[in-house]
Protein backbone atom coordinates (compact mmCIF):
# COMPACT_ATOMS: atom_id res chain seq x y z
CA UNK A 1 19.26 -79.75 114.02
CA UNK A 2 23.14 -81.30 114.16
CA UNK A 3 25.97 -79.45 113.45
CA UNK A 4 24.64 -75.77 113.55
CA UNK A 5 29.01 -75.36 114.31
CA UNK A 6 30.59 -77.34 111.78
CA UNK A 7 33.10 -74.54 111.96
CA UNK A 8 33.05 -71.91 114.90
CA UNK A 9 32.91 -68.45 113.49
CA UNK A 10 31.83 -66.64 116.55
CA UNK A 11 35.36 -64.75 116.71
CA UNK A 12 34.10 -62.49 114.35
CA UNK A 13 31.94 -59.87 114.46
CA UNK A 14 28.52 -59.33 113.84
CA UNK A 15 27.93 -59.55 109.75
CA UNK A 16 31.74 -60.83 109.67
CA UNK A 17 30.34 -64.27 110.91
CA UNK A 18 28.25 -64.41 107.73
CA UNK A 19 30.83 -63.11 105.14
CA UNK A 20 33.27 -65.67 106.43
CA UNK A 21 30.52 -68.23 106.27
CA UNK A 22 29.97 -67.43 102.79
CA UNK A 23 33.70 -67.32 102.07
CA UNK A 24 33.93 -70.91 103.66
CA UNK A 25 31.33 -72.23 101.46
CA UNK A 26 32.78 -71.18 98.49
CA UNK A 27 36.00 -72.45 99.25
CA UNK A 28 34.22 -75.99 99.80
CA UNK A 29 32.66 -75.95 96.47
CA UNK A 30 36.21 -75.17 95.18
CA UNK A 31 37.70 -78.09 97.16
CA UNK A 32 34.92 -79.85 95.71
CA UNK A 33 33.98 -81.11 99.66
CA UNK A 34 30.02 -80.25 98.81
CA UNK A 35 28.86 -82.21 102.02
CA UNK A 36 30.89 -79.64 103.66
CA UNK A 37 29.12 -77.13 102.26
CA UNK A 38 25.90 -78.13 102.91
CA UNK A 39 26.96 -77.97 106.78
CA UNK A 40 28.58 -74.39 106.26
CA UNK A 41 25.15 -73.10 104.57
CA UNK A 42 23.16 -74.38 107.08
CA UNK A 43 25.35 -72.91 109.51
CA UNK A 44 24.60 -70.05 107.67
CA UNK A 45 20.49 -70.31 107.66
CA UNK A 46 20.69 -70.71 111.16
CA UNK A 47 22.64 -67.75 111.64
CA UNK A 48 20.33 -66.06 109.55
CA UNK A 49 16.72 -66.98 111.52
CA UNK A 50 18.88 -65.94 114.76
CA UNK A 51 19.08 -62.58 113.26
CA UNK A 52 15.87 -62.16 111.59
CA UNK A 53 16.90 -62.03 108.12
CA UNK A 54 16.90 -63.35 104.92
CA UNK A 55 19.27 -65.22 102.29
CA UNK A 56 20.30 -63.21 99.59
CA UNK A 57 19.90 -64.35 96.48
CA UNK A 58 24.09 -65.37 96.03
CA UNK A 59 23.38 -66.90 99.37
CA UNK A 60 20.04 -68.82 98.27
CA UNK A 61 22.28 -69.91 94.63
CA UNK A 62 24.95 -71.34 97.05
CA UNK A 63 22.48 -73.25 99.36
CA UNK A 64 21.22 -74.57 96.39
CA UNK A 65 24.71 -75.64 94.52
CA UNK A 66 25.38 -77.45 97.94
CA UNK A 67 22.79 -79.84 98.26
CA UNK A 68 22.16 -80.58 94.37
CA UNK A 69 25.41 -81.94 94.40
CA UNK A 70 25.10 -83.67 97.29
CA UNK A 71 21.78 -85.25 96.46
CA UNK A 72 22.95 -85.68 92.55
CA UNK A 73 25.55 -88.41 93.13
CA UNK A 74 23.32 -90.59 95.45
CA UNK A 75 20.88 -90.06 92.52
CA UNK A 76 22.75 -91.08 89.92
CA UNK A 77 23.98 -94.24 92.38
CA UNK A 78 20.20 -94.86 92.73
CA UNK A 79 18.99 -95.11 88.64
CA UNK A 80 22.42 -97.37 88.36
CA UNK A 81 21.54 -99.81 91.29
CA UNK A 82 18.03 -100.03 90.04
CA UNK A 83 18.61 -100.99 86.61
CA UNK A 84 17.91 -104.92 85.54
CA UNK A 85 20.15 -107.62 87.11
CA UNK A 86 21.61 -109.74 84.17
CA UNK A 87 20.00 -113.29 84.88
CA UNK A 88 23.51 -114.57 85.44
CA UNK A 89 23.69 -112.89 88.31
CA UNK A 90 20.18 -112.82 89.52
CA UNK A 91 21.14 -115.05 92.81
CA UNK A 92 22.53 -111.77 94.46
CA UNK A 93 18.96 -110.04 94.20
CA UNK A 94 19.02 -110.01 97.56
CA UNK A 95 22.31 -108.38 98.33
CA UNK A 96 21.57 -106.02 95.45
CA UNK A 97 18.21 -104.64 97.41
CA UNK A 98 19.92 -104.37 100.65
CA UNK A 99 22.57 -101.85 98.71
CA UNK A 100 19.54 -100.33 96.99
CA UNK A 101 17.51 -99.77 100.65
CA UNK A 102 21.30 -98.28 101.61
CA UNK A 103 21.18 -95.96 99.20
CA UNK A 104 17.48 -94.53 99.54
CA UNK A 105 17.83 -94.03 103.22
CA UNK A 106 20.86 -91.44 102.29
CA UNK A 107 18.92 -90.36 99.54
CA UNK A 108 15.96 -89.79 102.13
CA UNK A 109 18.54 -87.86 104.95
CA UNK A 110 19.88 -85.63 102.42
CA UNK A 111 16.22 -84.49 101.50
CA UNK A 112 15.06 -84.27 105.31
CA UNK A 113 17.80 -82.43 105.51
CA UNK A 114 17.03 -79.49 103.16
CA UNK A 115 13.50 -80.10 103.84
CA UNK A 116 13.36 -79.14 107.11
CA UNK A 117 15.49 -76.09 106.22
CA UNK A 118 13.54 -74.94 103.59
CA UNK A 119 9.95 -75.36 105.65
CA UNK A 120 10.48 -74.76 109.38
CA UNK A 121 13.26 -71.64 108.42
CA UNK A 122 13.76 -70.53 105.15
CA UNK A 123 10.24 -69.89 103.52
CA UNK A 124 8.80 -69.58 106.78
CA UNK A 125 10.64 -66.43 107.16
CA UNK A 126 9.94 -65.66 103.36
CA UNK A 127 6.52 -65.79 103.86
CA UNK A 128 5.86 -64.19 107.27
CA UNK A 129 8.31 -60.96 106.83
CA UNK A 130 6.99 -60.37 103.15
CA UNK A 131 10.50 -61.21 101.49
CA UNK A 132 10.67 -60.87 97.50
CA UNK A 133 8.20 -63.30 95.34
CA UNK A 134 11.35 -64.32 93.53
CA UNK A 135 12.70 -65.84 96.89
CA UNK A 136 9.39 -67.08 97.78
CA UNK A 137 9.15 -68.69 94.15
CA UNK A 138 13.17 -69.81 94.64
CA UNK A 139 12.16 -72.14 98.21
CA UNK A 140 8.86 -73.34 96.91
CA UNK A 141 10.69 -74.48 93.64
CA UNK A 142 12.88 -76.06 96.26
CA UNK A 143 10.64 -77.43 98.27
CA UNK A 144 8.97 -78.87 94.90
CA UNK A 145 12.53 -80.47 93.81
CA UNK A 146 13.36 -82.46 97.26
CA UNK A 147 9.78 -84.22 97.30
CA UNK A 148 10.56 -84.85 93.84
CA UNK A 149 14.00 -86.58 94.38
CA UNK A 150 12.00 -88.64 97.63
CA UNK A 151 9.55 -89.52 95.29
CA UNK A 152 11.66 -90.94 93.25
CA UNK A 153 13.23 -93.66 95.56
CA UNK A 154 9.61 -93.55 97.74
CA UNK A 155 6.51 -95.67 97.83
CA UNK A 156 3.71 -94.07 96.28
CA UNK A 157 1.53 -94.19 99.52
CA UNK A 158 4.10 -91.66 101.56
CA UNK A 159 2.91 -88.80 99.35
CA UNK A 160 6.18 -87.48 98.07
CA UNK A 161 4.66 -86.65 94.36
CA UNK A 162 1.85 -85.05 95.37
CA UNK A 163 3.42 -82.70 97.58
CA UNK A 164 6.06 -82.02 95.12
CA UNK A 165 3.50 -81.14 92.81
CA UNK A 166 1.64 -79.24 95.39
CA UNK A 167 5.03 -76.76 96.26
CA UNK A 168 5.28 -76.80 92.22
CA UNK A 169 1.94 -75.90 91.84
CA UNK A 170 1.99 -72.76 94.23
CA UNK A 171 5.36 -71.72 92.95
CA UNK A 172 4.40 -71.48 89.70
CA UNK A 173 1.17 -69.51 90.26
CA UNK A 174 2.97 -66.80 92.29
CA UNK A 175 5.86 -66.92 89.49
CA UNK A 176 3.25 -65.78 86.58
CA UNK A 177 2.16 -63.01 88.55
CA UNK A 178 5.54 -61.71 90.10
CA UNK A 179 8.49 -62.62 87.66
CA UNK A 180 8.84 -62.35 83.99
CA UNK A 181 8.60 -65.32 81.30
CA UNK A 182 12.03 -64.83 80.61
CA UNK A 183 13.26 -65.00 84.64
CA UNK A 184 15.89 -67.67 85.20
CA UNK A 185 14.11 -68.72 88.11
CA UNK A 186 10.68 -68.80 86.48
CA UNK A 187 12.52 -70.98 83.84
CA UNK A 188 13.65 -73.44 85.89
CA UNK A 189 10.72 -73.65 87.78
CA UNK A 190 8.91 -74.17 84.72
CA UNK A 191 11.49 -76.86 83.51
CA UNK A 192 11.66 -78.76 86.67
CA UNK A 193 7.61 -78.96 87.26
CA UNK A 194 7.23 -80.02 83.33
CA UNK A 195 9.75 -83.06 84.57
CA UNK A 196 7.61 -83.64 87.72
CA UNK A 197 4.59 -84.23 85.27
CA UNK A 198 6.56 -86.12 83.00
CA UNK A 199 8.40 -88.50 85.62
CA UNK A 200 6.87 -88.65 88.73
CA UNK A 201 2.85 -87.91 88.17
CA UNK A 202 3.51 -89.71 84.41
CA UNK A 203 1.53 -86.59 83.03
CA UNK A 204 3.61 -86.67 79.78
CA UNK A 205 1.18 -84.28 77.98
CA UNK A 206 0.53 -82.09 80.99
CA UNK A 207 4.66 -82.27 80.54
CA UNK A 208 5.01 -81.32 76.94
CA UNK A 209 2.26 -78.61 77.33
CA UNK A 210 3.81 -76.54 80.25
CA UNK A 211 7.44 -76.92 78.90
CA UNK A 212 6.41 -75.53 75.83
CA UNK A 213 4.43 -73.25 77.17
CA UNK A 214 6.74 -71.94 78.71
CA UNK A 215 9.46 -72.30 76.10
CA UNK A 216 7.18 -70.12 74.04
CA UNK A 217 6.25 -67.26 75.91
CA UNK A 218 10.31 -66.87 76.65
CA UNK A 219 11.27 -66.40 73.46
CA UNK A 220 8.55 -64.11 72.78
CA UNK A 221 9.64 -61.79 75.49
CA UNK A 222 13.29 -61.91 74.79
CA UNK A 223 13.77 -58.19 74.47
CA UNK A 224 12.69 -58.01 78.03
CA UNK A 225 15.94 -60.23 79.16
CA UNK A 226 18.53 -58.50 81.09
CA UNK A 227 22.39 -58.70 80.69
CA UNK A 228 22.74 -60.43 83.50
CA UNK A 229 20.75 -62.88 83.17
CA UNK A 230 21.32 -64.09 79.56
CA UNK A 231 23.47 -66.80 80.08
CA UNK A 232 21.40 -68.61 82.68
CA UNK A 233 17.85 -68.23 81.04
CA UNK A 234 19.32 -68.59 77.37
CA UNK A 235 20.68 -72.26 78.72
CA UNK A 236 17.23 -73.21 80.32
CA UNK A 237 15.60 -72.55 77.53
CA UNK A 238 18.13 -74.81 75.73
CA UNK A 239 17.12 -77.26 78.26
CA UNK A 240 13.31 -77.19 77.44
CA UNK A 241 13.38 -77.38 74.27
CA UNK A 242 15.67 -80.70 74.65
CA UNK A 243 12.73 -82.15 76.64
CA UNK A 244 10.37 -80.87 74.75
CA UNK A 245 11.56 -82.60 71.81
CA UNK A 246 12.83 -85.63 73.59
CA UNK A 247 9.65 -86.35 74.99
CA UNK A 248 7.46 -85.52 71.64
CA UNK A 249 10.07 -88.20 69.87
CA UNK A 250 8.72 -91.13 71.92
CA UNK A 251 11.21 -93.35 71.40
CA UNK A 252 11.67 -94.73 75.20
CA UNK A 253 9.13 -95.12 77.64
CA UNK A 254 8.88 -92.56 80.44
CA UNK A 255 10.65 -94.76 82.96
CA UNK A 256 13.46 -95.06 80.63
CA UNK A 257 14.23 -91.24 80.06
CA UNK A 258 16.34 -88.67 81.58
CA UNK A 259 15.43 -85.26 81.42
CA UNK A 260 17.35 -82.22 82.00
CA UNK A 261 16.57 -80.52 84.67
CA UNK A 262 17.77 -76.92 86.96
């Protein structure tokens, strides 16, 4: 792994190594420098496995601010460079997939990237030391999410979707037995599988039926929904039942929608 030292922190003490990580991070999201960040939080994950612990659950929401920024502008550059040519223009094809191929490779490193984080460290650790099923649930949503964005850019015969679903698939069975309907992570879990079925495996009922599902259960449990985490699971929610609808409408082919997604 390259640059476990973007910044040296060793001057400090112990634990003061990983508050000033966290500090640093969070003044690179506020400089808006997020490929900065990513470097500072894995900094931080390495620092972390050295000491036998785990993220905490501000840490894991940084980690994961990081690298969906990152990865979110190379996918938006992707869907743009892959719409139609105008015939007009058609002669520069060529050019036009060289830019493309550009593009997946970084969209490919930045998934590696977390990837390899997430497997060989993070939920590794999670797994073997017993860690909370809400961090558990949190990398294999994760771990779901960056096969996902591979898959997108990928040729079906590498795999991506079917391990994305496969991470989806156990996250989502330890997340009905361990956190409740109206958890922000179960949420998003739920929201970003439903979008797995609906884009990448091109399951749209399988889509539809876990979103509202989901949706449903929520909202029956609502009493059950802390303080703290109203605002986050009230907005996924939201963002189901946009899917949910968008997809029942019908009006655009799968391959021309663009669901919201955690």
């Amino acid at each position: 792994m390259s640059e476990l030292k973007f910044i040296d922190v060793s001057s400090a003490a112990g634990e003061d190594q990983r508050l000033a990580l966290v500090y640093l991070a969070r003044c690179a999201e506020g400089a808006e420098r997020y490929a900065d960040m990513t470097r500072l939080m894995k900094q931080l994950v390495m620092w972390t496995h050295q000491n036998n612990l785990d993220l905490t659950t501000d840490e894991r929401n940084l980690l994961s601010v990081a690298y969906k920024k990152v990865i979110g502008t190379k996918r938006v550059s992707w869907r743009t460079i892959t719409e139609p040519q105008p015939e007009n223009v058609l002669q520069y094809s060529n050019f036009v997939n060289q830019l493309k191929a550009r593009v997946e490779a970084e969209v490919d490193s930045v998934c590696a990237d977390i990837l390899d984080l997430l497997e060989n460290y993070l939920f590794k650790f999670a797994d073997r030391n017993k860690a909370t099923e809400q961090s558990k649930v949190f990398y294999l949503k994760m771990l779901g999410d960056y096969f996902r964005y591979r898959a997108e850019c990928a040729d079906v015969a590498k795999g991506y979707d079917q391990k994305s679903a496969s991470y989806y698939g156990q996250a989502f069975g330890l997340a009905e037995t361990t956190l409740e309907p109206t958890h922000p992570v179960r949420l998003g879990l739920a929201l970003n599988y439903s979008v797995c079925f609906y884009e990448i495996l091109k399951q749209p009922q399988e889509a539809i039926f876990l979103a509202q599902g989901a949706f449903d259960l929520a909202i029956s449990k609502l009493d059950r929904l802390t303080d703290d985490q109203y605002k986050d699971s009230t907005l996924i929610l939201q963002l189901l039942r946009d899917n949910i609808t968008l997809w029942l409408s019908e009006r655009e082919p799968a391959s021309k929608v663009e669901a919201s997604e955690a």
